[in-house]
N, C-alpha and C. Protein backbone atom coordinates (compact mmCIF):
# COMPACT_ATOMS: atom_id res chain seq x y z
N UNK A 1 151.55 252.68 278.89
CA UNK A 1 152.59 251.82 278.35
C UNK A 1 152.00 250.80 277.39
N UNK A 2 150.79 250.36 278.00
CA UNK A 2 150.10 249.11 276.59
C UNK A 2 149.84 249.55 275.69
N UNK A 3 149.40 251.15 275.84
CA UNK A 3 149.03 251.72 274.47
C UNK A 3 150.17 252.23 273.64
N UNK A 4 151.11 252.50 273.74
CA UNK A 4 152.63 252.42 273.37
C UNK A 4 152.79 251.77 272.22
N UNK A 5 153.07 250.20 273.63
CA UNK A 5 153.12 248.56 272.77
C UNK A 5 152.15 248.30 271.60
N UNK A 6 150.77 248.55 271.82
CA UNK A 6 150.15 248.42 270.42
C UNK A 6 150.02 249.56 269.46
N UNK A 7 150.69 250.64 269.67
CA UNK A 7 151.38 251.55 268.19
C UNK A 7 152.38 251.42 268.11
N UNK A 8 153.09 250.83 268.68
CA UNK A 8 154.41 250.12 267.86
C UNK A 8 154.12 248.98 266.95
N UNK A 9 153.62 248.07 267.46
CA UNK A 9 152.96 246.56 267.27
C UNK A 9 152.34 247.25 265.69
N UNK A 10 151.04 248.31 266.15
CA UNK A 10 150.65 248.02 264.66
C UNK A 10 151.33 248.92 263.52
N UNK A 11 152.08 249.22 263.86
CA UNK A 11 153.35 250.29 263.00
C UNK A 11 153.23 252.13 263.14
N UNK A 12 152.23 252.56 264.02
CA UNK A 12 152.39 253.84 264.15
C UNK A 12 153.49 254.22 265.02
N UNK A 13 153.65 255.44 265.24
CA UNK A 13 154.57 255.92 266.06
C UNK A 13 153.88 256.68 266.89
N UNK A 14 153.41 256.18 267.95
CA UNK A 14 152.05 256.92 268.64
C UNK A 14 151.22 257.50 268.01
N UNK A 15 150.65 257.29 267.38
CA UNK A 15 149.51 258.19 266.78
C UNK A 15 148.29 257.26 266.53
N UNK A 16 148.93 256.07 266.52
CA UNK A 16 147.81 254.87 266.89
C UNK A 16 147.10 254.66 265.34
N UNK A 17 147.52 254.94 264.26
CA UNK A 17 147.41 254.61 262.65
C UNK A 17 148.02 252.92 262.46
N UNK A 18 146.77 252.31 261.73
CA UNK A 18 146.92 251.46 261.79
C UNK A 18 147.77 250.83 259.96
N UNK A 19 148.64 251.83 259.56
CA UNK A 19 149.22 251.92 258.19
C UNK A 19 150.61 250.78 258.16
N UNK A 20 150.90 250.42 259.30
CA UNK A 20 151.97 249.63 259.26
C UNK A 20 153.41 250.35 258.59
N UNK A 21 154.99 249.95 259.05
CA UNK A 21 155.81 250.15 258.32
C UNK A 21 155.86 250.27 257.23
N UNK A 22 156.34 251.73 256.63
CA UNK A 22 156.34 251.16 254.97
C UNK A 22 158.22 250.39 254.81
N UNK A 23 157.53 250.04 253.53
CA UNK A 23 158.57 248.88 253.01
C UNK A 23 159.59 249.69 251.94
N UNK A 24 160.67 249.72 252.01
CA UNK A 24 161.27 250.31 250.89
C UNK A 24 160.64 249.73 249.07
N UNK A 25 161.18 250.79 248.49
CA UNK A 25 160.41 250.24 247.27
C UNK A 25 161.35 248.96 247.00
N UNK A 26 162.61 248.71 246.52
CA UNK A 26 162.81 247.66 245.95
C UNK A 26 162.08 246.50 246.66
N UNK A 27 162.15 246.71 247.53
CA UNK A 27 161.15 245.41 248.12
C UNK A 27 159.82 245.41 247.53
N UNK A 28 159.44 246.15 247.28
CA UNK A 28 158.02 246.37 246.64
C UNK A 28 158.30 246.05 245.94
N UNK A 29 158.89 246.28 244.51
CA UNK A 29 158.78 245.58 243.55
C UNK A 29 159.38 244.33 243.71
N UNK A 30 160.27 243.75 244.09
CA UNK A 30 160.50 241.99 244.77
C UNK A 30 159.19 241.24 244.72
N UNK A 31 158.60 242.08 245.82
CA UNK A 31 157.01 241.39 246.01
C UNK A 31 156.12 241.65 245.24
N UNK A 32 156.27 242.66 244.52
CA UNK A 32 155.05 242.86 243.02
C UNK A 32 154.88 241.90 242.20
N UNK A 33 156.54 241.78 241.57
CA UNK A 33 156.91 240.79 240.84
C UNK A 33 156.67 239.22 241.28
N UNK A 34 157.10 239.17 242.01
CA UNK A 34 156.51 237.45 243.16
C UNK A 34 155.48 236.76 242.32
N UNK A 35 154.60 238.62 243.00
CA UNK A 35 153.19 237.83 243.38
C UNK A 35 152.02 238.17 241.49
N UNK A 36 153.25 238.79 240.60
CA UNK A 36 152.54 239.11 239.61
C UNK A 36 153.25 237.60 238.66
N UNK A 37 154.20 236.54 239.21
CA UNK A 37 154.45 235.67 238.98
C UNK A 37 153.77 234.73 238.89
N UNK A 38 153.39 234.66 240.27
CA UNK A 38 152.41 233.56 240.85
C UNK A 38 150.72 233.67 239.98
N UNK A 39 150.21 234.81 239.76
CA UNK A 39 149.27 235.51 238.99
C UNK A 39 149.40 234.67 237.76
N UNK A 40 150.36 234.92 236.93
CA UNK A 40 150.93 234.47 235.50
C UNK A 40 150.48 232.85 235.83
N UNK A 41 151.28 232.35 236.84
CA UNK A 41 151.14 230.76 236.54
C UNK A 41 149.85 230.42 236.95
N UNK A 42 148.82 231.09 237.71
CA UNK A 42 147.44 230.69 237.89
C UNK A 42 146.81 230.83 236.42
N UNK A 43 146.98 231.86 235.85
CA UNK A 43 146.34 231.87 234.69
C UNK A 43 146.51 231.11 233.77
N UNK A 44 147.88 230.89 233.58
CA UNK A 44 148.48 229.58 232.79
C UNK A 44 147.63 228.18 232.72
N UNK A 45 147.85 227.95 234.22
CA UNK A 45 146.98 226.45 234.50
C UNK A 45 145.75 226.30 234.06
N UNK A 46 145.55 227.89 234.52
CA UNK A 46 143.38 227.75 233.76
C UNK A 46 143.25 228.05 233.00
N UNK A 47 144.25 228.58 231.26
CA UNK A 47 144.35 228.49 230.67
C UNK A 47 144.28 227.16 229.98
N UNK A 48 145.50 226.00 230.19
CA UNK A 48 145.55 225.10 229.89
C UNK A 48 144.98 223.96 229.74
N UNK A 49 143.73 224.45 230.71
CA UNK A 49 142.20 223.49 230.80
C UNK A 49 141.76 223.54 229.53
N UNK A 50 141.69 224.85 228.86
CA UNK A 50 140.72 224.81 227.66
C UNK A 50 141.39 224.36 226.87
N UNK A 51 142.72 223.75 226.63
CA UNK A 51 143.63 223.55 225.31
C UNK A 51 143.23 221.73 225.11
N UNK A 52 142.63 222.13 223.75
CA UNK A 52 142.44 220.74 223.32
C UNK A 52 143.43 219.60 222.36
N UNK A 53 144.05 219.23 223.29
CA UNK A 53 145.25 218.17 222.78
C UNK A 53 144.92 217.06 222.11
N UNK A 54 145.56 217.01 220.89
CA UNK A 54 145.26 216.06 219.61
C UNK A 54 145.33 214.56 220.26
N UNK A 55 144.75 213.51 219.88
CA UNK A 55 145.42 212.12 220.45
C UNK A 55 146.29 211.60 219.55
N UNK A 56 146.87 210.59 220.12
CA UNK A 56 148.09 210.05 219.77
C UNK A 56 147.80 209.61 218.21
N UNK A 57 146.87 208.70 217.82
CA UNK A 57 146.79 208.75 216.21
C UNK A 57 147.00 210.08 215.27
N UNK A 58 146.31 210.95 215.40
CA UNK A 58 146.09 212.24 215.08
C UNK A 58 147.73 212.76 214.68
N UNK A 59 148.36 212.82 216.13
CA UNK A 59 149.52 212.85 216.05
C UNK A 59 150.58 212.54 215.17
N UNK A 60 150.73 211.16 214.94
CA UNK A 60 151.02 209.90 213.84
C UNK A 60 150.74 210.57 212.62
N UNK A 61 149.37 210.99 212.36
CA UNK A 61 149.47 210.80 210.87
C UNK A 61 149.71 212.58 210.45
N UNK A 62 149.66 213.35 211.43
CA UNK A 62 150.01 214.66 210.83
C UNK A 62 151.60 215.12 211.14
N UNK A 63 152.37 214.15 211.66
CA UNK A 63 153.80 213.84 211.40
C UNK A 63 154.14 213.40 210.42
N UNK A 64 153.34 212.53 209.81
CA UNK A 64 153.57 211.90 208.75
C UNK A 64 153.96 212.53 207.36
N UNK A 65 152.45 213.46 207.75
CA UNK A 65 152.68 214.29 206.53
C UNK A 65 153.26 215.69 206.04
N UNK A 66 153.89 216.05 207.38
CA UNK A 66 154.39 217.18 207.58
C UNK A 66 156.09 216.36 207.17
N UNK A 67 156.30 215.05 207.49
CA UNK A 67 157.64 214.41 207.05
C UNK A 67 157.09 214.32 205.39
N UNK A 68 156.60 213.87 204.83
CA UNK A 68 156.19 213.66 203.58
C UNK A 68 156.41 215.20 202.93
N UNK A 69 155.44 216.21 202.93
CA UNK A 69 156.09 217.37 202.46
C UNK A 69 157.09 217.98 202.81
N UNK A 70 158.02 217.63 203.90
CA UNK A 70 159.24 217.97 203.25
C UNK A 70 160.13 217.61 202.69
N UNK A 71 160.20 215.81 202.41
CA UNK A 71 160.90 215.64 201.56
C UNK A 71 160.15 215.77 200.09
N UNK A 72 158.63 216.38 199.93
CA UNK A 72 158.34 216.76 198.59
C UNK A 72 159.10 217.89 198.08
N UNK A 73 158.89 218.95 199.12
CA UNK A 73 159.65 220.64 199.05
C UNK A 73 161.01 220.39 198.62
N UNK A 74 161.59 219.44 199.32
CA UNK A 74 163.46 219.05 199.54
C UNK A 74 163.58 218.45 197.59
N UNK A 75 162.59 217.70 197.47
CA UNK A 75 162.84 217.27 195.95
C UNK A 75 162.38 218.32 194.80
N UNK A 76 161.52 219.04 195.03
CA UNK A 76 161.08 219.78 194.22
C UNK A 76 162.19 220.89 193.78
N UNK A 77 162.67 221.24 194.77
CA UNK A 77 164.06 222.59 194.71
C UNK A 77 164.90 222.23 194.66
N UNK A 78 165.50 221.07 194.95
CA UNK A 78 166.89 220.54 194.34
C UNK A 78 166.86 220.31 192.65
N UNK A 79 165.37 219.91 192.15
CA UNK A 79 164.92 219.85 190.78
C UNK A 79 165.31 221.55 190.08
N UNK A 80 164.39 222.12 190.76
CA UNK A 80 164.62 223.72 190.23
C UNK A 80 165.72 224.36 190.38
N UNK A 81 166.49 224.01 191.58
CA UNK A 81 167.84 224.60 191.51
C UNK A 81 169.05 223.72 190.38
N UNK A 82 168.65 222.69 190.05
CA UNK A 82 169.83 222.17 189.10
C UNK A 82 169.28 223.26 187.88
N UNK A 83 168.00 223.15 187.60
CA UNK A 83 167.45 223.22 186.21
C UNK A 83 168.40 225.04 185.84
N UNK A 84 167.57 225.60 187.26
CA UNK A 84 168.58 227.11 186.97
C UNK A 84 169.99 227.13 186.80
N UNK A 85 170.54 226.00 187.39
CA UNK A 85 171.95 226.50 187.56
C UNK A 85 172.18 226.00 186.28
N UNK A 86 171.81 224.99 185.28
CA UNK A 86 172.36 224.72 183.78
C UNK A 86 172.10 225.61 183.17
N UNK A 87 170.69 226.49 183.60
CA UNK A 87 170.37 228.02 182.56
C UNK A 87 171.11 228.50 182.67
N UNK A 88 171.57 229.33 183.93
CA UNK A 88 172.62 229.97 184.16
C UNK A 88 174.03 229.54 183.27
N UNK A 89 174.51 228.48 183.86
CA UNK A 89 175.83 227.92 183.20
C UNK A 89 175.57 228.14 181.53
N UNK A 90 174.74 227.47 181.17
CA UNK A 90 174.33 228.36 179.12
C UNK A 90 174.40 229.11 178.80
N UNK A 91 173.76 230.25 179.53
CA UNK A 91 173.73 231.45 179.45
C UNK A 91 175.28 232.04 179.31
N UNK A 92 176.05 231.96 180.40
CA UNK A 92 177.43 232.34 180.63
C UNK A 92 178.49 231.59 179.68
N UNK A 93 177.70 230.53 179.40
CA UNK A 93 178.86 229.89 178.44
C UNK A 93 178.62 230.52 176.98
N UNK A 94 177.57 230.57 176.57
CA UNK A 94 177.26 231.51 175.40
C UNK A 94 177.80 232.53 175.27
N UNK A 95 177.92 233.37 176.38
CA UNK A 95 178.53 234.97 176.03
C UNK A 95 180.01 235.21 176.41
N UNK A 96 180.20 233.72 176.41
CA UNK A 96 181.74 233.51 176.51
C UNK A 96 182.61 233.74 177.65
N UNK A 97 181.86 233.75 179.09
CA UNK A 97 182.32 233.10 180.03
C UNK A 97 182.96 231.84 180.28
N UNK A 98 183.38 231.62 181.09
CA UNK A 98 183.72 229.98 181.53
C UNK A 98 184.02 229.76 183.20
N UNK A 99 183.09 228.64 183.49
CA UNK A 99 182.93 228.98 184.41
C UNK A 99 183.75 227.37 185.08
């Protein structure tokens, strides 16, 4: 009878294999996924050791200038887009459009 109890206990069915219940698959993958989760965020963290974060000045002045060229870009193409659109408009008014 004790020997029974411990092939039940360790999942054989008398045969005294120590393989345990198997698990249906979706559960398997439940727990694949879990634990291929948990994996991801370990690596993450020790990833994130090596990432070398700018300091706060650094910060400041390459905001600065990332704000600065775009209102250069923002002026430069509002320049080029008038200039085309009067070519354009000449152009069409010449060949006797009207626009």
């Amino acid at each position: 009878m004790a020997q029974a109890v411990k092939s039940i206990a360790s999942g054989g069915a008398g045969t005294g294999g120590g393989e345990g219940i198997a698990r249906p698959a979706w559960l398997e993958r439940i727990t694949g996924s879990f634990q291929d989760f948990r994996k991801f965020l370990h690596d993450v963290r020790g990833e994130m050791g090596h990432v070398t974060w700018p300091s706060p000045p650094e910060v400041r002045s390459q905001t600065l200038i990332v704000i600065v060229t775009i209102f250069f870009f923002g002026a430069f193409f509002f320049v080029v887009d008038g200039a085309f659109g009067r070519l354009i408009q000449l152009i069409l008014n010449k060949f006797g459009h009207s626009a």
